[in-house]
C-alpha atoms as a PDB file:
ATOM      1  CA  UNK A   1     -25.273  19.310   3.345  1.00  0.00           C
ATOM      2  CA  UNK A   2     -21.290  19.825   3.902  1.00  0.00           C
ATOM      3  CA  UNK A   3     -20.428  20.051   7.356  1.00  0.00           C
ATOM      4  CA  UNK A   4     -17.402  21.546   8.606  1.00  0.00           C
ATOM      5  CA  UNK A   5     -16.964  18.135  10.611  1.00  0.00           C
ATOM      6  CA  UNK A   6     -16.249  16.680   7.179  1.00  0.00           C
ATOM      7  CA  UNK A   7     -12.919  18.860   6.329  1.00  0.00           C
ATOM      8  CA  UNK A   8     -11.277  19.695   9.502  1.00  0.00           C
ATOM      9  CA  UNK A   9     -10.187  17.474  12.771  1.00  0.00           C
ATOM     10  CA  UNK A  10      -9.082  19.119  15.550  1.00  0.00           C
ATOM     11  CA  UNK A  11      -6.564  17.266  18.053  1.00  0.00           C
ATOM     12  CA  UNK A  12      -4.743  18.782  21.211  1.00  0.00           C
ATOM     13  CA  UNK A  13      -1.629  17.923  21.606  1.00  0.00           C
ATOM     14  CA  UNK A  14       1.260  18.615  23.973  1.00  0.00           C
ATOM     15  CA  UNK A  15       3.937  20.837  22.661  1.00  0.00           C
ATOM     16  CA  UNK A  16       6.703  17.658  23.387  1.00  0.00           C
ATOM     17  CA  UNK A  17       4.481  15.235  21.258  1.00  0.00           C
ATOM     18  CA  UNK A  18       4.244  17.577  18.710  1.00  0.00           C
ATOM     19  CA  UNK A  19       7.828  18.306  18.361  1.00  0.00           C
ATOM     20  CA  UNK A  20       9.064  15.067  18.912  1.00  0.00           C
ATOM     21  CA  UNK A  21       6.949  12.774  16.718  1.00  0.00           C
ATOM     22  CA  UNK A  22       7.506  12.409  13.666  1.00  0.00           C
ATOM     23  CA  UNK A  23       9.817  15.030  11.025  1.00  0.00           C
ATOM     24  CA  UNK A  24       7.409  18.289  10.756  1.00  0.00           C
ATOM     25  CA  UNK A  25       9.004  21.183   9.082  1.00  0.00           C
ATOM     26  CA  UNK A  26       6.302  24.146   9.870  1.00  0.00           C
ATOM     27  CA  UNK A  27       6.088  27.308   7.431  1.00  0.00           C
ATOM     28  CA  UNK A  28       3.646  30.482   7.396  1.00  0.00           C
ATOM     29  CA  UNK A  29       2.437  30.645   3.726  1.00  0.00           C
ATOM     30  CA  UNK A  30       2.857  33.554   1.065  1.00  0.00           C
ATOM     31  CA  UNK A  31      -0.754  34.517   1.348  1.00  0.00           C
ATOM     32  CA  UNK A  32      -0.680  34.356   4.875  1.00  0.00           C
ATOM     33  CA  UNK A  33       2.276  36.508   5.205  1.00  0.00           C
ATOM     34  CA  UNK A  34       0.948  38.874   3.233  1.00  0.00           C
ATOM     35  CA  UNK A  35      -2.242  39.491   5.115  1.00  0.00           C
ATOM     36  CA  UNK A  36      -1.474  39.544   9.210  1.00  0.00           C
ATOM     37  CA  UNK A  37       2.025  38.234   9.555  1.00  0.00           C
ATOM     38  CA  UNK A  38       5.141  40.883   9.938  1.00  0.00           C
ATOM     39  CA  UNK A  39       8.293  40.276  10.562  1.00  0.00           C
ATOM     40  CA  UNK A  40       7.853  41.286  14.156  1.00  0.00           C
ATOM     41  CA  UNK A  41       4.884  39.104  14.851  1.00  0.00           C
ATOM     42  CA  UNK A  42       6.690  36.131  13.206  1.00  0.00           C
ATOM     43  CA  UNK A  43       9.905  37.087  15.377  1.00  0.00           C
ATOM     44  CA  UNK A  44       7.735  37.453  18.843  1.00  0.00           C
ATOM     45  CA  UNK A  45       6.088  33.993  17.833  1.00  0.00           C
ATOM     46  CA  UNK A  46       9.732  32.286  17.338  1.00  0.00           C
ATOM     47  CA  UNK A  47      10.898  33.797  20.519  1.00  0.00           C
ATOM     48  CA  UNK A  48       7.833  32.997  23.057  1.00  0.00           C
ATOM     49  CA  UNK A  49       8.264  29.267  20.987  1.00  0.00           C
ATOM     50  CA  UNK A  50      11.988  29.052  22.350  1.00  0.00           C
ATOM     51  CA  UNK A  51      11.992  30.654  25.568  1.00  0.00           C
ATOM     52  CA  UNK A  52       8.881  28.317  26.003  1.00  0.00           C
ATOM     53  CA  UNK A  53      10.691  25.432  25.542  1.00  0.00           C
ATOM     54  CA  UNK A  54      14.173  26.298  27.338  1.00  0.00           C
ATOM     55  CA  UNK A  55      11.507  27.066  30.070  1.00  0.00           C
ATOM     56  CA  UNK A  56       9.507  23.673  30.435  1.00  0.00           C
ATOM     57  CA  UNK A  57      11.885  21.270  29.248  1.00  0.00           C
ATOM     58  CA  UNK A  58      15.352  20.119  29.507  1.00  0.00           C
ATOM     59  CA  UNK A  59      17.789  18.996  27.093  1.00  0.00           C
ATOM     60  CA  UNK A  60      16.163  15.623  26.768  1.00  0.00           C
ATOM     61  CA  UNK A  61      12.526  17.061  26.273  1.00  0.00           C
ATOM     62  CA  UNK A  62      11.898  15.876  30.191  1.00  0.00           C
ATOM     63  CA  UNK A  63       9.416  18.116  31.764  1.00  0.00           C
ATOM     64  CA  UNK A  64      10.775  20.862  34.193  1.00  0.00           C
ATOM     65  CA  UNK A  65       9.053  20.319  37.310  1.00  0.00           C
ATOM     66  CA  UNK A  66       9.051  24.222  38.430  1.00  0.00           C
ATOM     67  CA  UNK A  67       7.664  25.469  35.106  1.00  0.00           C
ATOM     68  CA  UNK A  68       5.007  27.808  34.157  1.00  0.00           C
ATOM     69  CA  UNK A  69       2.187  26.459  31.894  1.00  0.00           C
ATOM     70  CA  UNK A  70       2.372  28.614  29.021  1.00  0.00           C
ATOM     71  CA  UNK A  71      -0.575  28.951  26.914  1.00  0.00           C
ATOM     72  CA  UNK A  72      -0.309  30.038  22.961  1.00  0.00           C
ATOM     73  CA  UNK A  73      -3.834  29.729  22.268  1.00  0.00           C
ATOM     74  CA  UNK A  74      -4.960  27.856  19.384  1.00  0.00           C
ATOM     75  CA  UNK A  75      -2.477  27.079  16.331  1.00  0.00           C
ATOM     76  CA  UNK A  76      -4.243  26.243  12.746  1.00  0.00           C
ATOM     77  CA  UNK A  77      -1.727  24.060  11.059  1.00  0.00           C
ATOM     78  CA  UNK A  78      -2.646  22.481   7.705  1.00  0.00           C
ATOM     79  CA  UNK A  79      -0.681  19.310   6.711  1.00  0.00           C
ATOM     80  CA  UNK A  80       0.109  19.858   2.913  1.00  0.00           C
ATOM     81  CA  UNK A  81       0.022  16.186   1.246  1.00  0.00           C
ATOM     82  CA  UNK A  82       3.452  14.928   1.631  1.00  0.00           C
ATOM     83  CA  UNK A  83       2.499  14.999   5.513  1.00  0.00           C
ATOM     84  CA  UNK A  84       5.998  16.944   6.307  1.00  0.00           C
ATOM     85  CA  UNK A  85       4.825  20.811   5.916  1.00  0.00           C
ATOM     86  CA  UNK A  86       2.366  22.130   8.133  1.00  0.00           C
ATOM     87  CA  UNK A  87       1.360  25.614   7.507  1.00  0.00           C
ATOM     88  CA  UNK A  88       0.727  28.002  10.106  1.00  0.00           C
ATOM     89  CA  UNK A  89      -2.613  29.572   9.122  1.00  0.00           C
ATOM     90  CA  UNK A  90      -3.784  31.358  12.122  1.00  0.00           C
END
């Protein structure tokens, strides 16, 4: 029997090792688009993204010591097989 175990691998990861290892170039597919994603929720995501970073972390990706955790819940990224794209499923 297929388990889901056997397709999928989930990993947390802080948003400063996500950003900075690596070159990731992120994208929220056609199909995706289509079905839940408007312009407005992609906008809101982009701008809770930046002010979240301008928030925790200064100009060299050190940790702000007086920030506020911010939680975006959980991000389904799918690594396409050159290992550069990730699309932003859910």
């Amino acid at each position: 029997m297929i388990e889901p175990i056997d397709f999928f691998s989930a990993k947390e990861h802080t948003l400063k090792t996500f950003l900075t290892s690596g070159n990731k170039k992120f994208r929220v597919p056609d199909y995706q688009r289509n079905y839940a994603w408007t312009d407005n929720e992609l906008e809101q995501l982009w701008v809770d993204f930046k002010q979240t970073v301008t928030d925790s972390f200064g100009h060299d990706y050190t940790i702000r010591m007086n920030h506020k955790p911010h939680f975006f819940g959980t991000l389904l990224l799918t690594k396409d097989e050159t290992g550069i794209f990730f699309d932003l499923s859910d």
